[in-house]
N, C-alpha and C. Protein backbone atom coordinates (compact mmCIF):
# COMPACT_ATOMS: atom_id res chain seq x y z
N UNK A 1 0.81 -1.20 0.00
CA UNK A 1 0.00 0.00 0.00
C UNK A 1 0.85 1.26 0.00
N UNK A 2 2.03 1.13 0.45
CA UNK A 2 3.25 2.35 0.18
C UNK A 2 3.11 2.96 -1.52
N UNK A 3 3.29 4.11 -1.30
CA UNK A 3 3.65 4.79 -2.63
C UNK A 3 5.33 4.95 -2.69
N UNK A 4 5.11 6.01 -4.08
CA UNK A 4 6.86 6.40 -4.04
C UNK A 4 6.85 7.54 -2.78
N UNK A 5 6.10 8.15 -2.56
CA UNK A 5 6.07 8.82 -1.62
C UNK A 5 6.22 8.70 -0.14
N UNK A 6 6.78 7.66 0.11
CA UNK A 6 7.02 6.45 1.44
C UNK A 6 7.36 7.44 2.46
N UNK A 7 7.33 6.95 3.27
CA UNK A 7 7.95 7.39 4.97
C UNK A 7 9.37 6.81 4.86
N UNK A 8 9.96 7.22 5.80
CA UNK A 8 11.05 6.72 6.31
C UNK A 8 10.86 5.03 7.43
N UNK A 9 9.69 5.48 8.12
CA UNK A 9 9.35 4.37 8.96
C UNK A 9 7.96 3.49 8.57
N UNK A 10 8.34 3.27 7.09
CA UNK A 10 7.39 2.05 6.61
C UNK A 10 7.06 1.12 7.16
N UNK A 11 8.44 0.36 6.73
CA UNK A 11 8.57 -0.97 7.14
C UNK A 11 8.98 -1.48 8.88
N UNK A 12 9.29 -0.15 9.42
CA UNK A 12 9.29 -0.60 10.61
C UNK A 12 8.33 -1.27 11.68
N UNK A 13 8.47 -2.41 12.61
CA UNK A 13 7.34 -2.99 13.22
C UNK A 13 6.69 -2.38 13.83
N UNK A 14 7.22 -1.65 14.65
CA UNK A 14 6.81 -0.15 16.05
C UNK A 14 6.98 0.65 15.40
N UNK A 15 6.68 1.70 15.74
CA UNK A 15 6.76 3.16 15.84
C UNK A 15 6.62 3.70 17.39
N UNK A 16 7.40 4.80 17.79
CA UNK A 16 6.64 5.37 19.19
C UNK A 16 6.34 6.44 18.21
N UNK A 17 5.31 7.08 18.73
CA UNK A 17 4.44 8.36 18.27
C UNK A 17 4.62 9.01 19.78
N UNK A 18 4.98 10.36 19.51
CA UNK A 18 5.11 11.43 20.58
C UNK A 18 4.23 12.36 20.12
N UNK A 19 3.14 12.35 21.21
CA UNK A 19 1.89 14.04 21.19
C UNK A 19 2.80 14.65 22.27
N UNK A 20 1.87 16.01 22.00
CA UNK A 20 2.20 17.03 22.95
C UNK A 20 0.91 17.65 23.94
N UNK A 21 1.40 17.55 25.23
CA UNK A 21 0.42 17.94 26.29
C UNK A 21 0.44 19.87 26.29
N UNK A 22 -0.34 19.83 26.85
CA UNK A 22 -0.70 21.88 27.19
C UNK A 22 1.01 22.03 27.19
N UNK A 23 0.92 22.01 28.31
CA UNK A 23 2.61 22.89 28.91
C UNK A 23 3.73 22.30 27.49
N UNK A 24 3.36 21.70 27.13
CA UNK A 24 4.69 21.47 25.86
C UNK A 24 5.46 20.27 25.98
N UNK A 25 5.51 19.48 26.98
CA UNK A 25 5.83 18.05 27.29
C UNK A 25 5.29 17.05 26.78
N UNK A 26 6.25 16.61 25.54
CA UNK A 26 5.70 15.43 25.35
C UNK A 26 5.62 13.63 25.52
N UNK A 27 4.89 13.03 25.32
CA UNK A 27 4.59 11.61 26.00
C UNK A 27 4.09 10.90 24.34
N UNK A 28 5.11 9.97 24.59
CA UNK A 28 5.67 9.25 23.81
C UNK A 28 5.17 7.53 24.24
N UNK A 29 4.55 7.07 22.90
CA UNK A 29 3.73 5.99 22.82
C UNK A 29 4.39 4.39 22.14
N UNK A 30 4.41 3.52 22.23
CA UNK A 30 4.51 2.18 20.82
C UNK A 30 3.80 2.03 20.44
N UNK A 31 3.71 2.05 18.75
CA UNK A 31 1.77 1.73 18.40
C UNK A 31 2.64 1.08 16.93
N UNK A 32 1.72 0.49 16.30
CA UNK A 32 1.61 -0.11 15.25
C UNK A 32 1.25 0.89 14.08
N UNK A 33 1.87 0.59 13.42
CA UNK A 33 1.75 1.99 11.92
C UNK A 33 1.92 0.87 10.43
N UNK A 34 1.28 1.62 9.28
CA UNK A 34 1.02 0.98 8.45
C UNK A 34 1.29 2.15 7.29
N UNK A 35 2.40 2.05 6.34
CA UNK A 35 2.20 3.07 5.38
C UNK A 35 0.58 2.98 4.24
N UNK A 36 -0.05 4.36 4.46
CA UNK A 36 -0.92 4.45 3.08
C UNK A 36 -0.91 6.09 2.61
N UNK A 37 -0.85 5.74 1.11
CA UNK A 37 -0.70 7.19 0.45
C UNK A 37 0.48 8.37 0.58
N UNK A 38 1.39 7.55 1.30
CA UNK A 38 2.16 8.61 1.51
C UNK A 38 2.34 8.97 2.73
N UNK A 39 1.35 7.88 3.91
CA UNK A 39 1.99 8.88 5.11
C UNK A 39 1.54 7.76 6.33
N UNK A 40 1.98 7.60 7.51
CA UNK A 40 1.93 6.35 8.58
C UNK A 40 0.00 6.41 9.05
N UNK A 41 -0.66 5.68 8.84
CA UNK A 41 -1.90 5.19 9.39
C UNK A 41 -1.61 4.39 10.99
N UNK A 42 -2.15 4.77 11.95
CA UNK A 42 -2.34 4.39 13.31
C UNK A 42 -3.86 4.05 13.53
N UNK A 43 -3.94 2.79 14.42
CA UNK A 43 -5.54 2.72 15.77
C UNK A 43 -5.26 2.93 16.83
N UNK A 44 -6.10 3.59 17.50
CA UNK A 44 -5.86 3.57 18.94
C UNK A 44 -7.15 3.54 19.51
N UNK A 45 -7.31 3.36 21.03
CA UNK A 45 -8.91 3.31 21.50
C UNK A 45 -8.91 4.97 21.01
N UNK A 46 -10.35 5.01 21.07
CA UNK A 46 -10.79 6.44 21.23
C UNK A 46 -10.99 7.42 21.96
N UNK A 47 -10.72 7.05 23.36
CA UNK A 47 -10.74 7.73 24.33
C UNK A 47 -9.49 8.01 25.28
N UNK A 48 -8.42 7.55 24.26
CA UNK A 48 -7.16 7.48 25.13
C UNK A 48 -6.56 8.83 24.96
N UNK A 49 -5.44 9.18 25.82
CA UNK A 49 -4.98 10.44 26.09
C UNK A 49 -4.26 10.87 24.90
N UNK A 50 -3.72 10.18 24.38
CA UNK A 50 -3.02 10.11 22.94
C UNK A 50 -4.30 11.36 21.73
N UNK A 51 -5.48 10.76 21.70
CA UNK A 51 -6.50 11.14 21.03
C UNK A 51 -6.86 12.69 21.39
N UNK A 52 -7.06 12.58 22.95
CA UNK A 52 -7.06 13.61 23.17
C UNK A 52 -6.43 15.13 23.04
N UNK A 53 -4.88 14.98 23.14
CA UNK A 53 -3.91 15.84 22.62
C UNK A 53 -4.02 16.16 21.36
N UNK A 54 -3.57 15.18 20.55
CA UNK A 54 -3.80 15.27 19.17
C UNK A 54 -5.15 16.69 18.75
N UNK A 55 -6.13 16.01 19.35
CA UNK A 55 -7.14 17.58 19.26
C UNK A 55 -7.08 18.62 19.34
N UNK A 56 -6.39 18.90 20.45
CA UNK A 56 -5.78 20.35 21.10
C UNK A 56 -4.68 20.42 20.19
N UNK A 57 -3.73 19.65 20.03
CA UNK A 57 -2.39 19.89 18.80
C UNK A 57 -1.87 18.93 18.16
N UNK A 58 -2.57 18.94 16.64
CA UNK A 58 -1.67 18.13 15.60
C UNK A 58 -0.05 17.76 15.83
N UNK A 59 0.48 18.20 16.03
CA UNK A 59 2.23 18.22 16.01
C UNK A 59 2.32 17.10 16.90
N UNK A 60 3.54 16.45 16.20
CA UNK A 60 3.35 14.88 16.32
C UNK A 60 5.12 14.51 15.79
N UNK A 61 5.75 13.81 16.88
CA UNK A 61 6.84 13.27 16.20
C UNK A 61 6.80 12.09 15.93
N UNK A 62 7.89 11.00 15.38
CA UNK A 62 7.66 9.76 15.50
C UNK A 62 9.32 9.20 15.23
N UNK A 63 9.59 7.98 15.71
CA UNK A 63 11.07 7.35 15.55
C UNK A 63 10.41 5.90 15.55
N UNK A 64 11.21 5.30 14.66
CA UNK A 64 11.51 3.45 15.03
C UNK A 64 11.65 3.11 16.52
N UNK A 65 11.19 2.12 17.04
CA UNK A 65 11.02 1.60 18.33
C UNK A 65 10.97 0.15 18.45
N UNK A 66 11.14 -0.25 19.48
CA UNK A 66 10.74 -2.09 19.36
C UNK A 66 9.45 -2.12 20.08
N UNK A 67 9.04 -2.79 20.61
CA UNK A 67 7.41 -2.96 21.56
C UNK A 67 7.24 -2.07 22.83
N UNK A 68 8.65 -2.33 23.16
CA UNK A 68 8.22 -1.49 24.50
C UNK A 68 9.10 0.19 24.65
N UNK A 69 8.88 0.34 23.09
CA UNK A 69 9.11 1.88 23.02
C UNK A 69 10.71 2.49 23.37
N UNK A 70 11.65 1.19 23.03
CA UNK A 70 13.15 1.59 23.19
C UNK A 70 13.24 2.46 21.49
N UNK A 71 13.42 3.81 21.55
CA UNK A 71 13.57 4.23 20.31
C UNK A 71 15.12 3.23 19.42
N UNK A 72 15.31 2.77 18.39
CA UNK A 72 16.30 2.59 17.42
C UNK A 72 16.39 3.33 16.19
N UNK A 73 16.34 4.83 16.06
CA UNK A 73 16.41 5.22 14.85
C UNK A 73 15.81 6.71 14.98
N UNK A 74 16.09 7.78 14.20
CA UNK A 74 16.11 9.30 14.22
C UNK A 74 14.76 9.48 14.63
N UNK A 75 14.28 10.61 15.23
CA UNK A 75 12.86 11.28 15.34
C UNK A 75 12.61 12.14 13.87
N UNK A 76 11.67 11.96 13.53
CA UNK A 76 10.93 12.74 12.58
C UNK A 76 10.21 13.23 12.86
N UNK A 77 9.48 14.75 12.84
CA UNK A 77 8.75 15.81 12.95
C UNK A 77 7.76 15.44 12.06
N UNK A 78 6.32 16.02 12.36
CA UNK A 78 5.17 15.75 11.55
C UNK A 78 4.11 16.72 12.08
N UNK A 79 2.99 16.21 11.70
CA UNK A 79 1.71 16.20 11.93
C UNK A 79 0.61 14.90 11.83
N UNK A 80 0.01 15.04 13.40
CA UNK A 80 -0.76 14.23 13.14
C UNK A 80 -3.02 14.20 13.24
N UNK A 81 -3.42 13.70 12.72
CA UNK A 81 -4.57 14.19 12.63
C UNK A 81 -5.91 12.78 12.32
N UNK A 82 -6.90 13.31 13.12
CA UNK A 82 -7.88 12.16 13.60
C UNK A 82 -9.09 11.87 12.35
N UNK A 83 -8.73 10.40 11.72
CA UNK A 83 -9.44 10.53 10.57
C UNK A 83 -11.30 10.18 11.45
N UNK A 84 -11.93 11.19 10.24
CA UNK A 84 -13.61 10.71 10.70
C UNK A 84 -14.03 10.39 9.60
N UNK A 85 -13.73 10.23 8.62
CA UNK A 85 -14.92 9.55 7.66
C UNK A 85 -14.87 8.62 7.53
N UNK A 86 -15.48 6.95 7.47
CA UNK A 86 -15.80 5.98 7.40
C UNK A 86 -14.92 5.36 6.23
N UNK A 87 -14.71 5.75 5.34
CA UNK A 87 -14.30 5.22 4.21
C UNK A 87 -12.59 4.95 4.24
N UNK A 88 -12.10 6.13 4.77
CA UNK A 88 -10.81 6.55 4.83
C UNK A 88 -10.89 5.81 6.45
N UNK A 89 -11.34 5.64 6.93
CA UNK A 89 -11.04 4.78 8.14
C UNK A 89 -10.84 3.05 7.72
N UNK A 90 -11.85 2.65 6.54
CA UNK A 90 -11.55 1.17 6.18
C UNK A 90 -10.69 1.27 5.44
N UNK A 91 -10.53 2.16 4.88
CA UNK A 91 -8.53 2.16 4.31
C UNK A 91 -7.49 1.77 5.14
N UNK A 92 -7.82 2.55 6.32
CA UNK A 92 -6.79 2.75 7.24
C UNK A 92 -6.58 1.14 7.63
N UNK A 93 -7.90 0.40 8.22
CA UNK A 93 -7.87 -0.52 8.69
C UNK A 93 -7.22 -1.62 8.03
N UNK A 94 -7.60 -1.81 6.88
CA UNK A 94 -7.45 -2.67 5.34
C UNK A 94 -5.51 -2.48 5.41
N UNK A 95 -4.96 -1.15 5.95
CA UNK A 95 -3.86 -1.57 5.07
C UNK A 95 -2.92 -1.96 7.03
N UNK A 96 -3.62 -1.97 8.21
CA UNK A 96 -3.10 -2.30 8.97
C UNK A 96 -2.95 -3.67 9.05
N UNK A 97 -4.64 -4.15 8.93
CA UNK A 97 -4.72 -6.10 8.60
C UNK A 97 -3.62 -6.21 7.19
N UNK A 98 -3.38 -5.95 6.57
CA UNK A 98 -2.78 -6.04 5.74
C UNK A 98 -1.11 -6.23 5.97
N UNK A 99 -0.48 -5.22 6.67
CA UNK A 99 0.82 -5.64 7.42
C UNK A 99 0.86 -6.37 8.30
N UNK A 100 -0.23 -6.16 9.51
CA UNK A 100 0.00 -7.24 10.66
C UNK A 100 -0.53 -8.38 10.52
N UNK A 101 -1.28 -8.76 9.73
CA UNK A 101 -1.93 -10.13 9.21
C UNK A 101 -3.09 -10.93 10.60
N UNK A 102 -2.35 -11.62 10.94
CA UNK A 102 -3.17 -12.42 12.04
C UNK A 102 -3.24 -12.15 13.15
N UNK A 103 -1.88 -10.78 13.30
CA UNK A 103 -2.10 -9.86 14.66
C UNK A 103 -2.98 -9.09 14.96
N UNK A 104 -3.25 -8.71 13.88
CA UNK A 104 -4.31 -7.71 13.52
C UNK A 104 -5.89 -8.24 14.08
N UNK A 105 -5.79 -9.51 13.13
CA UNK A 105 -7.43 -9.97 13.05
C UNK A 105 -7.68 -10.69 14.67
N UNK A 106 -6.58 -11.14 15.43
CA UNK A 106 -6.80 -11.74 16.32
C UNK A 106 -7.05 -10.74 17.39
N UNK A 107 -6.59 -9.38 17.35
CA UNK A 107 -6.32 -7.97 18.38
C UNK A 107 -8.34 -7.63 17.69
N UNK A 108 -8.57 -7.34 16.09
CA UNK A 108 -9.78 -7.33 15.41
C UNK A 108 -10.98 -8.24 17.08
N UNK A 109 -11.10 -9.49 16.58
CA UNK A 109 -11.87 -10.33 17.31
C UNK A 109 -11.89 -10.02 18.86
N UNK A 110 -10.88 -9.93 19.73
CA UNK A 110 -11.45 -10.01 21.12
C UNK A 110 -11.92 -8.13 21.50
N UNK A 111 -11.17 -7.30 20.14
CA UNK A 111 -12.01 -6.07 20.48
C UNK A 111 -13.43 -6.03 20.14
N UNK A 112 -13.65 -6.38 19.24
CA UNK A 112 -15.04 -7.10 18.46
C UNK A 112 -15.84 -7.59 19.79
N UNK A 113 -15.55 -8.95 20.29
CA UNK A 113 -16.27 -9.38 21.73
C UNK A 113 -16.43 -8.15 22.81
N UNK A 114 -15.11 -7.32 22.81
CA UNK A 114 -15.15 -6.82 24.15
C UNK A 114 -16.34 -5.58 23.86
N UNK A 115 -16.27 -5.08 22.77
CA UNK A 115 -16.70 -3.96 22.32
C UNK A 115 -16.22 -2.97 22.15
N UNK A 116 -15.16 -2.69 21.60
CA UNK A 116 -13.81 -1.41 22.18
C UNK A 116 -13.79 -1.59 20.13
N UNK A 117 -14.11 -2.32 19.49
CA UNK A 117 -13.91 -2.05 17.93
C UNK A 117 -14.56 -0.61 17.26
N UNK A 118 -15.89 -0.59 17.95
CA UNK A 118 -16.35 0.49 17.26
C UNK A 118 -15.67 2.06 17.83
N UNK A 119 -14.77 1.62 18.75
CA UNK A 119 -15.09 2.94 19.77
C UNK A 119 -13.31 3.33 19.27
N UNK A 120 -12.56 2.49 18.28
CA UNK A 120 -11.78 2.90 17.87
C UNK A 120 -11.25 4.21 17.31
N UNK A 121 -10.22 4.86 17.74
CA UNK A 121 -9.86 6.47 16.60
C UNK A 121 -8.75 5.31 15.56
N UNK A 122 -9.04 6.43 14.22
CA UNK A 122 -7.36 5.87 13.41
C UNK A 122 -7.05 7.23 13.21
N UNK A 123 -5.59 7.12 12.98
CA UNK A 123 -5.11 8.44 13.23
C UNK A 123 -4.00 8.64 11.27
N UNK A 124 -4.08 9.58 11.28
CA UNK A 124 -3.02 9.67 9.93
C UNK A 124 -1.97 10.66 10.32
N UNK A 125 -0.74 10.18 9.95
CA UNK A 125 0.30 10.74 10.23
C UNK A 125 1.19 11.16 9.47
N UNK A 126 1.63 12.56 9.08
CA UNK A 126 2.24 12.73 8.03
C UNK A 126 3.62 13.36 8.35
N UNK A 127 4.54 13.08 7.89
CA UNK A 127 5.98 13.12 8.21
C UNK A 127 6.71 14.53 7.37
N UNK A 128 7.16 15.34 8.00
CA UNK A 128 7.74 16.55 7.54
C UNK A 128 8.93 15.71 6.98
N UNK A 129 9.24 15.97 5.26
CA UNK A 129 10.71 15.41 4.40
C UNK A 129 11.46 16.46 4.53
N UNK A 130 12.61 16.13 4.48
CA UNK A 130 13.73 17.29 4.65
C UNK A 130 13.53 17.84 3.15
């Protein structure tokens, strides 16, 4: 689903994503990212603090990470921003099942049971190129 227009952190497994709180401190996440169109696609619940910031301020960094958010690789500056239309959300989703395969659909199913699927944000993330 990558274009020529790729990220730097395509193919990477993690990503940490760093928002920014009021006072300017930011808090820095591991999440799963998926290149589409040109720029990193994220899920997250919808009510998490992550979501919240993002509202108050797009500006958004991001670096390579392993699971538990040890950065391995440069920070990149961006913007990031909360998709709402339905369509561009099953994009989003389509190209996450799509990299994570059975991680995906199996993380899919017990949110599905629990009920936390619909209540999902996806987020699009676009990377300032030098």
């Amino acid at each position: 689903m990558a274009d020529d227009r790729g990220t730097p952190l395509d193919r990477e497994r993690y990503i940490n994503l760093e928002t920014f709180k009021k006072d300017g401190n930011g808090v820095k996440t591991p999440v799963w990212a998926a290149p589409l169109d040109g720029r990193l696609v994220i899920f997250t619940a919808g009510d998490s603090y992550k979501v919240k910031r993002l509202r108050r301020n797009p500006k958004a960094r991001a670096a390579a990470c392993d699971m538990r958010g040890r950065v391995h690789g440069p920070w990149h500056e961006g913007t990031c921003r909360i998709v709402e239309d339905a369509e561009t959300q099953a994009r989003i989703h389509a190209a996450l099942r799509q990299k994570y395969g059975w991680q995906m659909a199996l993380g899919d199913f017990f949110a599905t049971l629990s009920g936390r699927k619909n209540k999902r944000a996806y987020l699009e993330l676009t990377l300032v190129t030098a």
